[in-house]
Protein backbone atom coordinates (compact mmCIF):
# COMPACT_ATOMS: atom_id res chain seq x y z
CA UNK A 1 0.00 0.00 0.00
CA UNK A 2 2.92 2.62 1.03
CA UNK A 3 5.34 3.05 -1.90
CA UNK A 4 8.39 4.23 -2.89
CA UNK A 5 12.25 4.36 -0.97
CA UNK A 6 13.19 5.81 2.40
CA UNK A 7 16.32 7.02 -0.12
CA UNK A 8 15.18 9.70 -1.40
CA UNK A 9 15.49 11.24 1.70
CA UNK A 10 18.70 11.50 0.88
CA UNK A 11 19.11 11.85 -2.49
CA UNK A 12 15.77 14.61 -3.22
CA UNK A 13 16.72 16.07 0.17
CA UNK A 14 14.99 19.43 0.67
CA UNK A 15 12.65 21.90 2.47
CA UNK A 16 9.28 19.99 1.20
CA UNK A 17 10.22 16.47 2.01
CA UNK A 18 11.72 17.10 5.10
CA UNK A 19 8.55 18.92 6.05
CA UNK A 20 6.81 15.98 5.21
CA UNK A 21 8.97 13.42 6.52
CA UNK A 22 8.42 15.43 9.90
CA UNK A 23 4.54 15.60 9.74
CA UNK A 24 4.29 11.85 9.26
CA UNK A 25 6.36 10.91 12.34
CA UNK A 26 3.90 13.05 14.08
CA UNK A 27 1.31 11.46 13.03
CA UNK A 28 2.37 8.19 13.00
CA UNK A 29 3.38 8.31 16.48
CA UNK A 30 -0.26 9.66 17.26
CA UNK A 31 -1.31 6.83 15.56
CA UNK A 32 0.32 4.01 17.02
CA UNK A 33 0.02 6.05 20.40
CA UNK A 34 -3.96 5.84 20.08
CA UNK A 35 -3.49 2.21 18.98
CA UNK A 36 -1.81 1.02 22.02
CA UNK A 37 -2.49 3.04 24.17
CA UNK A 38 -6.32 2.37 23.89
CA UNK A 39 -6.31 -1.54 22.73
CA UNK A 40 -8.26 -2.78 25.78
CA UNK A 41 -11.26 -0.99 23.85
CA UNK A 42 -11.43 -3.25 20.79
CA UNK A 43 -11.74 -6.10 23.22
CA UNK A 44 -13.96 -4.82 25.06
CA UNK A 45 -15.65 -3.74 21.72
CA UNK A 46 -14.69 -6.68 19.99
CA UNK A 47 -17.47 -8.77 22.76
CA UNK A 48 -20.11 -6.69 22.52
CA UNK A 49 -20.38 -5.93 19.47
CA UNK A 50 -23.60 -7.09 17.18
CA UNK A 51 -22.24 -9.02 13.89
CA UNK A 52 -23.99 -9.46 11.22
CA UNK A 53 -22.40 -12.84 11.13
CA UNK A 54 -24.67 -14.00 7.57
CA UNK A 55 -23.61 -11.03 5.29
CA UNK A 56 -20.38 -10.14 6.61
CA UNK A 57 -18.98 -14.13 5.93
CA UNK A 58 -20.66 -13.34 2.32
CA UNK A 59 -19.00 -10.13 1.72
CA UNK A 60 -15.09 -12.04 3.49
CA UNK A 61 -15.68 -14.62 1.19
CA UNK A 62 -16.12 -12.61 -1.79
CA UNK A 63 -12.78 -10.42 -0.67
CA UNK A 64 -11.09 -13.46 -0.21
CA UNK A 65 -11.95 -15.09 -3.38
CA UNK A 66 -10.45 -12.18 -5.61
CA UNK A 67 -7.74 -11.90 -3.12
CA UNK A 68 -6.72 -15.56 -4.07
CA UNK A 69 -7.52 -15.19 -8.52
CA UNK A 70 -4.90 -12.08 -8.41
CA UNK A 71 -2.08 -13.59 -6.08
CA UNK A 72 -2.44 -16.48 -8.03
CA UNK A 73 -2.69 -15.16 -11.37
CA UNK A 74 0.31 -12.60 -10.82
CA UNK A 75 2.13 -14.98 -9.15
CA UNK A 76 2.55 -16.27 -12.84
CA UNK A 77 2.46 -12.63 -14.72
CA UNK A 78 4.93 -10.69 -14.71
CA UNK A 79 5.31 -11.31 -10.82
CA UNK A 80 8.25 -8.30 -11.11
CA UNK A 81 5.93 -5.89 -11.61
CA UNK A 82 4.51 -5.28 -8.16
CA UNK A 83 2.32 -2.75 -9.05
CA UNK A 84 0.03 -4.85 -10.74
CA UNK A 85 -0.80 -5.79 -6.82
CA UNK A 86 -3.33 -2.95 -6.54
CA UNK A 87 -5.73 -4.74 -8.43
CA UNK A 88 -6.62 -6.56 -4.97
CA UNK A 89 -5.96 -3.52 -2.90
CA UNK A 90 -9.59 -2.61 -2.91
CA UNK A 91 -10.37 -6.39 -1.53
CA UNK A 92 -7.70 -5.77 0.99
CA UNK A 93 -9.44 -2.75 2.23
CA UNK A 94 -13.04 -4.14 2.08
CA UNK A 95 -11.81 -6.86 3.89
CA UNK A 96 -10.34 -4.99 6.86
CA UNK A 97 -13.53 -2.72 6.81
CA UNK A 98 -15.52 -6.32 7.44
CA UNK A 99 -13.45 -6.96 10.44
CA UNK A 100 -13.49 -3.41 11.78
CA UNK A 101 -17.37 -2.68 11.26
CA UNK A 102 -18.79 -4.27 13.60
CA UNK A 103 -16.70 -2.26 16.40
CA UNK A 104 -18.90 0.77 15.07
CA UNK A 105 -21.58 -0.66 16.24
CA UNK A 106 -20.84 -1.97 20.00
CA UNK A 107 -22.26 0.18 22.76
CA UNK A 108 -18.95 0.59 24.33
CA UNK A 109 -17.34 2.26 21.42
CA UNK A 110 -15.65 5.58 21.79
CA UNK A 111 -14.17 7.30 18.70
CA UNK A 112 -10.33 7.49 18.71
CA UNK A 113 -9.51 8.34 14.88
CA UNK A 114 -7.43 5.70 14.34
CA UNK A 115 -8.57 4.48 11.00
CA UNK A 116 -8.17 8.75 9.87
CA UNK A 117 -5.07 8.94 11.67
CA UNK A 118 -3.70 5.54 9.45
CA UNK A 119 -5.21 6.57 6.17
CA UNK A 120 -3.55 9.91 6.37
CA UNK A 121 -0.37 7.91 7.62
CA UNK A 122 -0.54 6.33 4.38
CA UNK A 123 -1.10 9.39 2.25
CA UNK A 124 1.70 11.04 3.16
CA UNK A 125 3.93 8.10 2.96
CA UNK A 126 2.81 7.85 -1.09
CA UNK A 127 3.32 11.82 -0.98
CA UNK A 128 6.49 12.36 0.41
CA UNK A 129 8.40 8.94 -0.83
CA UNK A 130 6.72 8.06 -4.04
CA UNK A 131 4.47 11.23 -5.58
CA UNK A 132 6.71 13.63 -4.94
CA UNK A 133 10.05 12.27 -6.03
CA UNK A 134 8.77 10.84 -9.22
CA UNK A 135 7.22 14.48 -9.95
CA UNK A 136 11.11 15.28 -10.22
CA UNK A 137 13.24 14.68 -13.12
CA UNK A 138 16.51 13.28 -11.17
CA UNK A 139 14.61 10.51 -9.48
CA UNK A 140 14.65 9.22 -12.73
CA UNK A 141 18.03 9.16 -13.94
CA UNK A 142 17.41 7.64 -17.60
CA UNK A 143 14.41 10.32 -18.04
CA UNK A 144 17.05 13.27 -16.61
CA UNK A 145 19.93 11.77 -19.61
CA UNK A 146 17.33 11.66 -22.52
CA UNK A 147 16.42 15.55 -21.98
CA UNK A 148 19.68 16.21 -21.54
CA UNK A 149 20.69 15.06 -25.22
CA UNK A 150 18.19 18.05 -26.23
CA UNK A 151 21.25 19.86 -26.22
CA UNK A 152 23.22 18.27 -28.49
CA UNK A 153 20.39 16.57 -30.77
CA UNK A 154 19.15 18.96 -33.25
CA UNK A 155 16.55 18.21 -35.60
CA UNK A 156 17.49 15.62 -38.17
CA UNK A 157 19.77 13.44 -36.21
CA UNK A 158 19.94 10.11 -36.82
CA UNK A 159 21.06 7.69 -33.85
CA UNK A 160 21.91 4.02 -34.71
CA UNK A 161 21.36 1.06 -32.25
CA UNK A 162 21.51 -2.68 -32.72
CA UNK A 163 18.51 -3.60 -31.01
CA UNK A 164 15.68 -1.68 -29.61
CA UNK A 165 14.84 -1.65 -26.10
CA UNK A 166 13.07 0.49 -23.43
CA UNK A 167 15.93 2.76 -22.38
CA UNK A 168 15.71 4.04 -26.69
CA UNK A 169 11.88 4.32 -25.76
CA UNK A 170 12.27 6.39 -23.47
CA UNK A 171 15.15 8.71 -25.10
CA UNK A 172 13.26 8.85 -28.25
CA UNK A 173 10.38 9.61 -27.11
CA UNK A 174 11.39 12.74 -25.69
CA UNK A 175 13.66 13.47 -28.67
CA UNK A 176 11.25 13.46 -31.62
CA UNK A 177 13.19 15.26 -32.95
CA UNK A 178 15.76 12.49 -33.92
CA UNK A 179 15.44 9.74 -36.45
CA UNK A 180 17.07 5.98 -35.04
CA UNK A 181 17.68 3.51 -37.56
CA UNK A 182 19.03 -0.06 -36.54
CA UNK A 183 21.65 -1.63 -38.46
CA UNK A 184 24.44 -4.40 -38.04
CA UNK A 185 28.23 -3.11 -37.72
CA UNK A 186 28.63 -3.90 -41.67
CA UNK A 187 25.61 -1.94 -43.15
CA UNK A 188 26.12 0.89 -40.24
CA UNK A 189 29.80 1.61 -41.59
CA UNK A 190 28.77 1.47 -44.86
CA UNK A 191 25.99 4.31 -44.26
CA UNK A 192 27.78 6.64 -42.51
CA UNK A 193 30.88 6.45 -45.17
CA UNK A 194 27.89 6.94 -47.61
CA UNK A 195 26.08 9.89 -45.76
CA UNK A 196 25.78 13.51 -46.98
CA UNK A 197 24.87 16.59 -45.40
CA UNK A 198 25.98 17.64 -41.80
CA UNK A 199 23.18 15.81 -39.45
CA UNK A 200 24.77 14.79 -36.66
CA UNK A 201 25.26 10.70 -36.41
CA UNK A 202 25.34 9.11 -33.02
CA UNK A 203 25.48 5.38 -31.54
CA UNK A 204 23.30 4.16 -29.07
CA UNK A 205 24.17 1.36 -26.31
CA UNK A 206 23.49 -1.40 -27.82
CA UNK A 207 25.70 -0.72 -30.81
CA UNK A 208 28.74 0.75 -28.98
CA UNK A 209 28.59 -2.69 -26.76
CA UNK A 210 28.65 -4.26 -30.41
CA UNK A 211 31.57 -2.45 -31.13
CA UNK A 212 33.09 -2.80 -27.41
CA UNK A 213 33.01 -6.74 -27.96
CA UNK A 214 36.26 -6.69 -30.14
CA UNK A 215 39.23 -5.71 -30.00
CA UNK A 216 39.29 -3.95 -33.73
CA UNK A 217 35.68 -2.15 -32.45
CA UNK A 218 37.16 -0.86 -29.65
CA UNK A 219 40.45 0.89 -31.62
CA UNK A 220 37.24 1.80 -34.32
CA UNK A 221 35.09 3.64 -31.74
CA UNK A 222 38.31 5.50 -30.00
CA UNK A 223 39.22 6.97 -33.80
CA UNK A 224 35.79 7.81 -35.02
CA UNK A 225 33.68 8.60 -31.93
CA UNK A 226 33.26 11.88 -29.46
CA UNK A 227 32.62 10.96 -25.53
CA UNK A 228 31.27 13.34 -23.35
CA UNK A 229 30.09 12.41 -19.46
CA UNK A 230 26.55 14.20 -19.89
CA UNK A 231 26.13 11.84 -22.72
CA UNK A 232 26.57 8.64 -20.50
CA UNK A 233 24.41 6.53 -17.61
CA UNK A 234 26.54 4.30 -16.62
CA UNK A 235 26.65 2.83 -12.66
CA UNK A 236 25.54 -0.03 -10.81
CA UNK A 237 21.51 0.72 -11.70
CA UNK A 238 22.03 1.86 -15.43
CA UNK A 239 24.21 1.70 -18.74
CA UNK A 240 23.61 4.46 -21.07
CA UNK A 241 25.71 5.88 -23.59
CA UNK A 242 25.60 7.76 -27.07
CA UNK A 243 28.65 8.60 -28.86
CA UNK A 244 28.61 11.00 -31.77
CA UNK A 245 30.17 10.11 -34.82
CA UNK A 246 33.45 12.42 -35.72
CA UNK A 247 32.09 13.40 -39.97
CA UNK A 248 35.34 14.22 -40.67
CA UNK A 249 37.37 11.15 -39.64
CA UNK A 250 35.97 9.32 -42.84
């Protein structure tokens, strides 16, 4: 239910989401204060409270049914992709509310806020480790590289790759500007020998690793290609990296 990574605390570090960070100590400390502090109430609640017993095991059985389809089913698709698990979130919830109903009814009961003082737990959480971060361009490193090459991409460059695959997606798509072709080392060094006018050529990833699996690619790529830093992605999380193509070393 509560996203995102306790790192960008350090990494997006700042005025907002330290505010933030500070508000939901607060109030998850008044939460679990209220919780404890308080939890001879739901037993006391918990024994005199009238159940619906009929409609309520209806309503558990139904949660629990599309509880088990989904874990089941995503258990087999794409299980990597966790966010697929909020299509039994709402079950989740329902389910809970079953169990917690009946409490609203005992004689005994006394509100305490809990259940507002979790939900907006929770809702700061998502805001302050996964809305607001991924609002901001350098949470996503590949997304900050692609409009960086802005810069250097004018309209009618052409970028080469071997094969296609998300991280060109993503840098083409904000990049329409550019035109990608795929091509083998043999028809890709026969184009650019062949190419007129002064569009700028680059290589993408997947065709500088092409290159970077020989010996005679590597010495090719270190006397016909330009390197820059801001052009590369390249750590423990990501590998990125366009070269240009020096025109006049042909």
């Amino acid at each position: 239910i509560a996203g995102g990574r306790l790192s960008f605390l350090r990494d997006l570090g700042g005025p907002f989401i330290y505010a933030m960070t500070a508000l939901l100590i607060v109030v998850a400390a008044a939460f679990f204060y209220k919780l404890f502090r308080h939890f001879g109430e739901l037993r006391t609640a918990r024994s005199t409270a009238p159940e619906d017993r009929s409609r309520l095991r209806a309503l558990r059985l139904l949660c629990g049914a599309w509880i088990a389809f989904y874990v089941v089913f995503l258990f087999f698709f794409i299980p990597q992709n966790t966010f697929y698990r909020l299509f039994y979130l709402p079950a989740l919830v329902v389910l809970a509310g079953t169990f917690l109903a009946p409490y609203e009814a005992a004689p005994s009961h006394v509100h305490r806020y809990r259940a507002a003082l979790f939900v907006a737990m929770l809702a700061i959480a998502n805001l302050t480790f996964t809305a607001y971060p991924y609002a901001q361009v350098r949470a996503t490193p590949p997304l900050a590289l692609a409009l960086e090459l802005n810069k250097s991409w004018p309209k009618g460059t052409v970028v080469y790759f071997a094969q296609w695959n998300t991280d060109n997606e993503l840098t083409r798509y904000f990049n329409p500007q550019t035109t990608w072709r795929e091509v083998n080392r043999e028809k890709f060094e026969q184009e650019i020998k062949e190419a007129t006018g002064d569009a700028p050529i680059w290589m993408d990833t997947t065709l500088i690793d092409l290159y970077h699996s020989t010996p005679e690619g590597k010495l090719w790529l270190d006397a016909h290609t330009v390197r820059r830093p801001e052009h590369e992605l390249v750590n423990d999380k990501f590998k990125l990296r366009f070269y240009e193509i020096k025109r006049d070393s042909f």
